[in-house]
N, C-alpha and C. Protein backbone atom coordinates (compact mmCIF):
# COMPACT_ATOMS: atom_id res chain seq x y z
N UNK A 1 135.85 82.31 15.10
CA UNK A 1 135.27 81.11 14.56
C UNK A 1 135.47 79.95 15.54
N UNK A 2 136.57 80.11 16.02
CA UNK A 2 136.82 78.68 17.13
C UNK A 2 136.10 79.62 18.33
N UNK A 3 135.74 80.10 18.95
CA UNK A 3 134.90 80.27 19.93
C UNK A 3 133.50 79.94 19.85
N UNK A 4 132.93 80.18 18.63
CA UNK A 4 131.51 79.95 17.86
C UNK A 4 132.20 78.51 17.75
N UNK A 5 132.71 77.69 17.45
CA UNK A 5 132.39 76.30 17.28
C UNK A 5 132.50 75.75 19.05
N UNK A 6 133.17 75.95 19.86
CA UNK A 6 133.44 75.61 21.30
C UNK A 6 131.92 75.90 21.95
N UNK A 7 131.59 77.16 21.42
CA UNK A 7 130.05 77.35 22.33
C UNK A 7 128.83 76.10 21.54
N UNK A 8 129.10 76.39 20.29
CA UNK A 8 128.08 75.06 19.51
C UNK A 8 128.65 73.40 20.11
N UNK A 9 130.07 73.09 20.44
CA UNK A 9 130.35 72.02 21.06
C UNK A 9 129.40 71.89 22.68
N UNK A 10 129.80 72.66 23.59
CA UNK A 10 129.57 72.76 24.93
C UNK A 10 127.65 72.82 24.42
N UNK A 11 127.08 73.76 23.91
CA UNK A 11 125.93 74.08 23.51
C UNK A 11 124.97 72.64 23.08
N UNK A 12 125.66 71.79 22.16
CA UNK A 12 125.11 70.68 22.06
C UNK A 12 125.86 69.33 22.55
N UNK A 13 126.52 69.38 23.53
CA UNK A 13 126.82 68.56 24.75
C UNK A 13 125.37 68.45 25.59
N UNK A 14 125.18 69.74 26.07
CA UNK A 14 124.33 69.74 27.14
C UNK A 14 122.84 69.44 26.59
N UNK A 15 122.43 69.26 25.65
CA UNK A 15 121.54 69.14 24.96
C UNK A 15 121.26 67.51 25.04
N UNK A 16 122.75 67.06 24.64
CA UNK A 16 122.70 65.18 24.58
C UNK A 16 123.01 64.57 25.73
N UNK A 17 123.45 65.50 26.79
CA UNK A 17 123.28 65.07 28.32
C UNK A 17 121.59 64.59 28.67
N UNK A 18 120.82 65.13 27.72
CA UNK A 18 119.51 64.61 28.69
C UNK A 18 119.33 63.53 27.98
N UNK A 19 119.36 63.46 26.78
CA UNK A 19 119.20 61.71 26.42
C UNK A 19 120.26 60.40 26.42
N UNK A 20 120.82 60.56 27.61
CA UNK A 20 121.64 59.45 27.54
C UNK A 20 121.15 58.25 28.76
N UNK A 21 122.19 57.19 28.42
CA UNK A 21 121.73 56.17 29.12
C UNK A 21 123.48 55.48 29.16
N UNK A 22 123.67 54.60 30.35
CA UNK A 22 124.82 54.53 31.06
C UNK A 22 124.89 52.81 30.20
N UNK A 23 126.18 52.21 29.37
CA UNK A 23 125.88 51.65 28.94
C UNK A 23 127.47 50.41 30.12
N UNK A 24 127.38 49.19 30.02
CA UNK A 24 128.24 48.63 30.67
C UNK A 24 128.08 47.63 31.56
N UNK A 25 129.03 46.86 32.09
CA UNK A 25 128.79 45.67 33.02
C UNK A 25 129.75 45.83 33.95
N UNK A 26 129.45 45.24 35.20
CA UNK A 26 129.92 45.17 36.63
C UNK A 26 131.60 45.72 36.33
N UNK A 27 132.52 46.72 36.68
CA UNK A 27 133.89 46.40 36.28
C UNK A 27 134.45 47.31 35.46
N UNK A 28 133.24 47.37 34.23
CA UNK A 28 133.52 48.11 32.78
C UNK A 28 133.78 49.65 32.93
N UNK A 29 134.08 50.76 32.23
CA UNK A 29 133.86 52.01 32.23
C UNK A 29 132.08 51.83 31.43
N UNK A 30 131.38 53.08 31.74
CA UNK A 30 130.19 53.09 31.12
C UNK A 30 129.71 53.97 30.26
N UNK A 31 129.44 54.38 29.35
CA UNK A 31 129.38 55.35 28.34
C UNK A 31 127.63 55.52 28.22
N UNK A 32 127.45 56.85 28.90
CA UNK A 32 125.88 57.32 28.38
C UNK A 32 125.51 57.35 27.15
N UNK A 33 125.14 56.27 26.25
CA UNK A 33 125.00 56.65 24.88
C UNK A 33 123.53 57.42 24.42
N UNK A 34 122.94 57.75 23.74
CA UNK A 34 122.10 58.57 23.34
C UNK A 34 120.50 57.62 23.65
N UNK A 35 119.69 57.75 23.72
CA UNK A 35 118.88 56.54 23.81
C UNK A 35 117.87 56.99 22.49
N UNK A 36 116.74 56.21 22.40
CA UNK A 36 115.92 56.53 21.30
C UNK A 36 114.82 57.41 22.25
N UNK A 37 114.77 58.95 21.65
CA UNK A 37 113.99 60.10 22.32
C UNK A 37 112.37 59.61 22.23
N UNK A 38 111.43 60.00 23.74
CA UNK A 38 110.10 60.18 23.82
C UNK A 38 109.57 61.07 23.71
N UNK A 39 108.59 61.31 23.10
CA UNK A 39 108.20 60.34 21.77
C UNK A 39 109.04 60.60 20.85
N UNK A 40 109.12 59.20 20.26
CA UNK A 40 110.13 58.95 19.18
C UNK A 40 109.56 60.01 18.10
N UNK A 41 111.34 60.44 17.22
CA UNK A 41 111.42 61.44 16.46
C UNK A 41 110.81 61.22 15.32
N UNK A 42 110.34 62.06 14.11
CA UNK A 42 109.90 61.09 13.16
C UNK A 42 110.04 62.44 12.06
N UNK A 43 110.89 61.89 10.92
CA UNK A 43 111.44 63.14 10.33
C UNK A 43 110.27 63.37 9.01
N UNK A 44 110.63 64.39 8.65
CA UNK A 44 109.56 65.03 7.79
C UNK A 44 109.22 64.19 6.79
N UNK A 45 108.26 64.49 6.39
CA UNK A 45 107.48 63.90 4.59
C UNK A 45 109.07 64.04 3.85
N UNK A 46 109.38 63.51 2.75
CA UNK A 46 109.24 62.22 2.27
C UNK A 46 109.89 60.92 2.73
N UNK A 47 110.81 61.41 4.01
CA UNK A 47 111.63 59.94 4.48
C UNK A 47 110.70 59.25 4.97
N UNK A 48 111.36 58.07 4.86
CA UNK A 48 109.81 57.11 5.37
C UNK A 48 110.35 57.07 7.38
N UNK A 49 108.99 56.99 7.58
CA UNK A 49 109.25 57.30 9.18
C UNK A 49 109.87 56.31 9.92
N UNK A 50 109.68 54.69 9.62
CA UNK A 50 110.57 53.50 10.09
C UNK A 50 111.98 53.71 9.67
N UNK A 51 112.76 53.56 10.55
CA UNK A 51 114.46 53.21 9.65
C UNK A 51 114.33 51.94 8.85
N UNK A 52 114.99 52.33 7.97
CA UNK A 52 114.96 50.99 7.13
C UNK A 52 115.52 49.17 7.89
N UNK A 53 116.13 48.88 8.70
CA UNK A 53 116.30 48.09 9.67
C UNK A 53 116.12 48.22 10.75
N UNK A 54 115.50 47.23 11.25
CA UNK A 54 115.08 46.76 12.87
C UNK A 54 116.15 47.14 13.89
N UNK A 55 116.08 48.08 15.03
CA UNK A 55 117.07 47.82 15.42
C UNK A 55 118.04 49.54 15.81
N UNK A 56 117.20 50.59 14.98
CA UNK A 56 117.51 51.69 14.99
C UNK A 56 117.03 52.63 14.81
N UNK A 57 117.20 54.05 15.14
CA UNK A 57 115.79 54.88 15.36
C UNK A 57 116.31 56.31 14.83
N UNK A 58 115.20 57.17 14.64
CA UNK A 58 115.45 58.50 13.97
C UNK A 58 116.25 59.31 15.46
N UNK A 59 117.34 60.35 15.01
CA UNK A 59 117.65 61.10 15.86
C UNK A 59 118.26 62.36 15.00
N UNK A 60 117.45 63.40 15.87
CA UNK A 60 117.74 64.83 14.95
C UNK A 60 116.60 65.81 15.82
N UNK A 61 116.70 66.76 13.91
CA UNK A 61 115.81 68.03 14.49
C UNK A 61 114.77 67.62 12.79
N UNK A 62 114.32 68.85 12.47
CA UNK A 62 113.18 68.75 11.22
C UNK A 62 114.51 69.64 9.85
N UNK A 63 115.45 69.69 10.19
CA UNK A 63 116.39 70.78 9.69
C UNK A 63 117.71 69.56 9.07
N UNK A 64 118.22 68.54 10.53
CA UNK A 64 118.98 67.61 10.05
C UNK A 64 118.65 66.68 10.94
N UNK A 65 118.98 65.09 10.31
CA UNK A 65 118.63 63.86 11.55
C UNK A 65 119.48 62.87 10.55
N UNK A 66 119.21 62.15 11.77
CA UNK A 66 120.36 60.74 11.19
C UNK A 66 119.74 59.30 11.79
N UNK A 67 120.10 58.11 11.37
CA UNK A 67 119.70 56.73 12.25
C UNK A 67 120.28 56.14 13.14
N UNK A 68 120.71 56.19 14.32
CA UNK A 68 121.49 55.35 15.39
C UNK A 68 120.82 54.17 15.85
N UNK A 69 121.42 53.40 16.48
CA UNK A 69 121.47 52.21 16.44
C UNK A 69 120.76 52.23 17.82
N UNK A 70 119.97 50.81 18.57
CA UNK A 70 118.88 50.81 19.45
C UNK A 70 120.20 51.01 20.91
N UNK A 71 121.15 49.99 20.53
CA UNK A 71 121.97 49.65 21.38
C UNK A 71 123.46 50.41 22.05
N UNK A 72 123.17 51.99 20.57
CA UNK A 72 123.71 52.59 21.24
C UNK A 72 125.56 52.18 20.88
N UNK A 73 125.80 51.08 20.25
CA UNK A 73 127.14 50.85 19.35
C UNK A 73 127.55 51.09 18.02
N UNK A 74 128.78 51.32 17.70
CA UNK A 74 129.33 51.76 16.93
C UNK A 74 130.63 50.92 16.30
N UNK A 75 130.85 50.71 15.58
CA UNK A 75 132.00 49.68 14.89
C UNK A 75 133.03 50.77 14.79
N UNK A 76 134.68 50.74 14.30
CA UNK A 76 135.07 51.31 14.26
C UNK A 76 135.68 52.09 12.88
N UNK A 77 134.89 51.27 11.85
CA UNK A 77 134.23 52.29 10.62
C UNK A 77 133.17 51.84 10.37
N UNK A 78 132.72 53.09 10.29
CA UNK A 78 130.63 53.07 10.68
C UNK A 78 129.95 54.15 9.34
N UNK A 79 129.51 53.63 8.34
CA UNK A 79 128.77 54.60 7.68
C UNK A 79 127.78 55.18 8.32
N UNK A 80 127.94 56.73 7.99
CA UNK A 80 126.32 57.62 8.60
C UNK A 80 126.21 58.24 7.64
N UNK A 81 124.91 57.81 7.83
CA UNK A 81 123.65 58.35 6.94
C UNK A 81 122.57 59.66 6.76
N UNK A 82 122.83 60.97 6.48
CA UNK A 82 122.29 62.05 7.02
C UNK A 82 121.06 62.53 6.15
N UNK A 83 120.16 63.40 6.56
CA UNK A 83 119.06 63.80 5.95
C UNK A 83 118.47 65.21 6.32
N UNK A 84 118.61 65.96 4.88
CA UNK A 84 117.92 67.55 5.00
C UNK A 84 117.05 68.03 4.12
N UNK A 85 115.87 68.58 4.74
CA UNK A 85 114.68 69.00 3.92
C UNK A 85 115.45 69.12 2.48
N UNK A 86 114.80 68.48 1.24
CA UNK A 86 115.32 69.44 0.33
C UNK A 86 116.64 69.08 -0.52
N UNK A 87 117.29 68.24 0.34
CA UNK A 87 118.55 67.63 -0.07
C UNK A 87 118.40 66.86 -1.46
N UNK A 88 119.55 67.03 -2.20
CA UNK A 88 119.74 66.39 -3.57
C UNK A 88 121.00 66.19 -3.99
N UNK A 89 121.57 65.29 -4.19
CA UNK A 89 122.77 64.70 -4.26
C UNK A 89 123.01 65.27 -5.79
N UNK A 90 122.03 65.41 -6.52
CA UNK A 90 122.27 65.61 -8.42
C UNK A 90 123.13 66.89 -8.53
N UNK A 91 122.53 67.98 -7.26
CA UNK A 91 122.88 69.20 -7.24
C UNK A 91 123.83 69.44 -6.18
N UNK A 92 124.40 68.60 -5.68
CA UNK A 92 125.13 68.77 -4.11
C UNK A 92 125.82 67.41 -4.02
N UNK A 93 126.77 66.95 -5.22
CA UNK A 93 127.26 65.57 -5.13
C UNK A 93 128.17 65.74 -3.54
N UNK A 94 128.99 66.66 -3.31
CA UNK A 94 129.56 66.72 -2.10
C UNK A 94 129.43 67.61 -1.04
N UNK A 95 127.96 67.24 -0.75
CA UNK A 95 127.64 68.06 0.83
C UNK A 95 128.71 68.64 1.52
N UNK A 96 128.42 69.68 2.26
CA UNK A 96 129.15 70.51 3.28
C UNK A 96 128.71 69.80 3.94
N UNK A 97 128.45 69.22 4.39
CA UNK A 97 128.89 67.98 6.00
C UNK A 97 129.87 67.82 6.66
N UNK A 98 129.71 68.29 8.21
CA UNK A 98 131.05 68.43 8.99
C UNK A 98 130.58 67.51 9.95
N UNK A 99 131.80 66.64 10.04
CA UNK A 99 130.68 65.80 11.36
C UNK A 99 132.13 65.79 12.32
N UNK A 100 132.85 66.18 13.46
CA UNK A 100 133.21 66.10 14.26
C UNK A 100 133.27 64.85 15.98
N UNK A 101 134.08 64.04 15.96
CA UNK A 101 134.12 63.12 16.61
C UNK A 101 134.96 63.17 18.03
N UNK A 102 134.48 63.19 19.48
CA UNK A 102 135.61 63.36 20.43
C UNK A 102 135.26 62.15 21.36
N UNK A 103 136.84 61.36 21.53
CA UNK A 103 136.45 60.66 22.67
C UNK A 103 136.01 60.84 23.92
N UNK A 104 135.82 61.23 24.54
CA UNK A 104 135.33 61.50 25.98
C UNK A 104 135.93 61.42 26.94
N UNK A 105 136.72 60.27 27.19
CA UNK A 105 138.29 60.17 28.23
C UNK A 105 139.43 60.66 27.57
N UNK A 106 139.88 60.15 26.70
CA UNK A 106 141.28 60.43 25.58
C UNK A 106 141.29 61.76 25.28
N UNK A 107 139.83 62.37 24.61
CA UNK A 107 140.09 63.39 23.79
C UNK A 107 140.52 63.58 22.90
N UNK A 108 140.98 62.30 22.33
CA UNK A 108 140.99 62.23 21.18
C UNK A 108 139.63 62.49 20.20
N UNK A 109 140.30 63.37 19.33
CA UNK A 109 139.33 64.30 18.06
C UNK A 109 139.62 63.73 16.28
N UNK A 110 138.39 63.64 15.49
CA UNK A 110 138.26 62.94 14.85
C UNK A 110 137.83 63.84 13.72
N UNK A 111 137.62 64.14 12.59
CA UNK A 111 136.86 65.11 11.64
C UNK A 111 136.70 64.06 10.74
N UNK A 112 135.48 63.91 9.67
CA UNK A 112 135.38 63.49 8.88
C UNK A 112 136.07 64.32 7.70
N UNK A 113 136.43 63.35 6.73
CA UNK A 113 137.08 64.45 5.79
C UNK A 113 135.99 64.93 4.97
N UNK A 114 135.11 64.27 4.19
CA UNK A 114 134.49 64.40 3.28
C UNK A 114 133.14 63.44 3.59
N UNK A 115 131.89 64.59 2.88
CA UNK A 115 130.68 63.75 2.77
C UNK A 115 130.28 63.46 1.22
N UNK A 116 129.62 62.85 0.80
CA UNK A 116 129.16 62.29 -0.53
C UNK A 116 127.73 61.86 -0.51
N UNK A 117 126.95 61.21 -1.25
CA UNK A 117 125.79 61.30 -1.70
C UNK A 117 125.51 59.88 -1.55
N UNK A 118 123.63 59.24 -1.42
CA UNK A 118 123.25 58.00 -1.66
C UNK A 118 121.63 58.28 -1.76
N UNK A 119 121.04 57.68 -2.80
CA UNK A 119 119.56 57.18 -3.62
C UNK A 119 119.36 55.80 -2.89
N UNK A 120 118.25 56.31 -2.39
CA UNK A 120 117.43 54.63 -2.95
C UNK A 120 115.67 55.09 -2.15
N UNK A 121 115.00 54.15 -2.29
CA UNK A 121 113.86 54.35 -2.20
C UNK A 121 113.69 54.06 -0.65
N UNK A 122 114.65 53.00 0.19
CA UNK A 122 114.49 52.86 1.22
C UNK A 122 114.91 53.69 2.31
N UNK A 123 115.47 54.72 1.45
CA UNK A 123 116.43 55.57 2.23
C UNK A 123 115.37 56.82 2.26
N UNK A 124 114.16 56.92 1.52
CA UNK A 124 113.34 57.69 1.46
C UNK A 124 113.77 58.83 0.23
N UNK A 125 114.47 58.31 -0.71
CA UNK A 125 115.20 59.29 -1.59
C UNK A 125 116.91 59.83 -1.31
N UNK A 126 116.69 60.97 -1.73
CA UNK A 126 118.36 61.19 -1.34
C UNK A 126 119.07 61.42 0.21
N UNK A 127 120.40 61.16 0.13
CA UNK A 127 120.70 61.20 1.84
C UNK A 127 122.24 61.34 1.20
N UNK A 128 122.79 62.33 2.56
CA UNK A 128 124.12 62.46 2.72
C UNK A 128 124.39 61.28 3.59
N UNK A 129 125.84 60.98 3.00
CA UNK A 129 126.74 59.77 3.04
C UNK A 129 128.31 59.78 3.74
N UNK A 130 128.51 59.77 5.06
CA UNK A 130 130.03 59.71 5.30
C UNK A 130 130.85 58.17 6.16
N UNK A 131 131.35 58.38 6.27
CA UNK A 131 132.34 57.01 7.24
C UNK A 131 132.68 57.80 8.52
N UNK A 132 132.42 57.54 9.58
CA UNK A 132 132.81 58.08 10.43
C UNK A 132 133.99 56.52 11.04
N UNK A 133 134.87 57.45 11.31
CA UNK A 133 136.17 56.62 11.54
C UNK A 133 136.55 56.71 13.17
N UNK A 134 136.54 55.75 13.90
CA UNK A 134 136.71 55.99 15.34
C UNK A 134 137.92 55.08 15.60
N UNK A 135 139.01 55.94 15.84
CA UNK A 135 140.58 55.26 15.97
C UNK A 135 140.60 54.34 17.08
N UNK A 136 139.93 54.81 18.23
CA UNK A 136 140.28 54.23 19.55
C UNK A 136 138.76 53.66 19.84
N UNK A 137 138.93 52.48 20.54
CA UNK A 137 137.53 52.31 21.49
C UNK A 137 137.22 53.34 22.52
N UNK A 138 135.38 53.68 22.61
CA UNK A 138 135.39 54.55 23.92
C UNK A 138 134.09 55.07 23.80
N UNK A 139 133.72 55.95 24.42
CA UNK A 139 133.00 56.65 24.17
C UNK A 139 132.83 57.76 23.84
N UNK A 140 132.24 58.25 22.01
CA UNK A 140 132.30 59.27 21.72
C UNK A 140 131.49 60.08 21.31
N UNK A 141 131.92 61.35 21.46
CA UNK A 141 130.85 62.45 21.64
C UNK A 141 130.80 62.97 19.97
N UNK A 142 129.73 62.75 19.06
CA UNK A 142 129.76 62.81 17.64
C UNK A 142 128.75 64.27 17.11
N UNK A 143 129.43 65.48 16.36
CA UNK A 143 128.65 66.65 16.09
C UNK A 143 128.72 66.82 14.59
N UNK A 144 127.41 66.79 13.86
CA UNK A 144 127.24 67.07 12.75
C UNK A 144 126.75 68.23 12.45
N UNK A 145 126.88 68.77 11.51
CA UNK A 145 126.53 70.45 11.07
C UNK A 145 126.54 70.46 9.67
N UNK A 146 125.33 71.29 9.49
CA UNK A 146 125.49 71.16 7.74
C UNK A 146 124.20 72.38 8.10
N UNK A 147 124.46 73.46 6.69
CA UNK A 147 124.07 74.30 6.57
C UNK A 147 123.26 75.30 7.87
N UNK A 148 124.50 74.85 8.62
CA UNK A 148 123.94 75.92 10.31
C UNK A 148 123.47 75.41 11.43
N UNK A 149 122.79 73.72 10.82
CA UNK A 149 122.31 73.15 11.83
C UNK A 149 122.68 71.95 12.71
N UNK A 150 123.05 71.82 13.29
CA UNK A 150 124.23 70.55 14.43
C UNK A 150 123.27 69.87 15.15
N UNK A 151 123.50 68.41 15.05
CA UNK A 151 123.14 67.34 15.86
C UNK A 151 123.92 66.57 16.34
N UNK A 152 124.08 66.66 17.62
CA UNK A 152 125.10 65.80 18.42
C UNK A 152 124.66 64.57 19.67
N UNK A 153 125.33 63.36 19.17
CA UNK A 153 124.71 62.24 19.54
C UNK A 153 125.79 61.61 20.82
N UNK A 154 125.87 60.64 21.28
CA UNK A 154 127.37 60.00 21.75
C UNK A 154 126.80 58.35 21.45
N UNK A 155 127.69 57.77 21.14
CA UNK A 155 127.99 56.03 20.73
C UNK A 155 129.01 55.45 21.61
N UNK A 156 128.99 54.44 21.56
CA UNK A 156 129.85 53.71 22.49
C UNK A 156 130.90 52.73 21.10
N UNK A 157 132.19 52.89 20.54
CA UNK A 157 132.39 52.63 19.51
C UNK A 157 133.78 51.22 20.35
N UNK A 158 133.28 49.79 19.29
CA UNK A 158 134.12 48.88 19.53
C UNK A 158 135.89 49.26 19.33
């Protein structure tokens, strides 16, 4: 099982190596954060295809996706917001949602404990709900998985 998760780590590393972008000023360390993919992603019927605020963009597959931010930052408790064909919070108050967090220099490793549920109409209906908690500033390498399917992003977290 830990070899199957190390090959899905390394596996979707190299995947978010092509969408990154070097973020930083003269001095700084720089963190490739994820950029918004061409052509932009646009997740299935019924989410609505705009993110609900200015400012952030779809990133995923048609299986799972999530909203990141234009700029590529992260606070250091950050609700994420997840979305799967089919999903229903009535019947699935606590998603199997694993979302996995690594700093990138430190190595410091992060697990979410628990995912939970959120409605609303702007959200396009139902959506999985977690806090992703980032102890240290840096840049980190973030892997979600839920029912087989992993999307892995990197943020640059204050």
């Amino acid at each position: 099982m830990f070899h199957r998760r190390l090959l899905l780590f390394f596996a979707a590393l190299a995947v978010v190596m092509i969408t990154l972008r070097p973020v930083g000023s003269a001095g700084q360390s720089t963190c490739a954060v994820t950029e918004p993919p061409t052509p932009p992603f646009t997740p299935p019927l019924p989410v609505v295809a705009v993110p609900p605020q200015p400012g952030w963009f779809w990133y995923g597959t048609n299986a799972l996706w999530t909203r990141l931010r234009d700029d590529g930052k992260a606070v250091s408790h950050d609700k994420s917001f997840w979305w799967h064909p089919g999903f229903d919070g009535r019947h699935e108050p606590r998603p199997k949602l694993q979302i996995m967090a690594t700093e990138l220099q430190t190595r410091t490793r992060v697990l979410t404990p628990r995912a939970t549920n959120a409605f609303a109409d702007d959200l396009g209906g139902w959506a999985m709900l977690t806090m992703l908690n980032f102890p240290v500033p840096g840049c980190w390498f973030v892997t979600a998985t839920y029912q087989g399917t992993s999307v892995s992003y990197v943020v640059e977290a204050a």
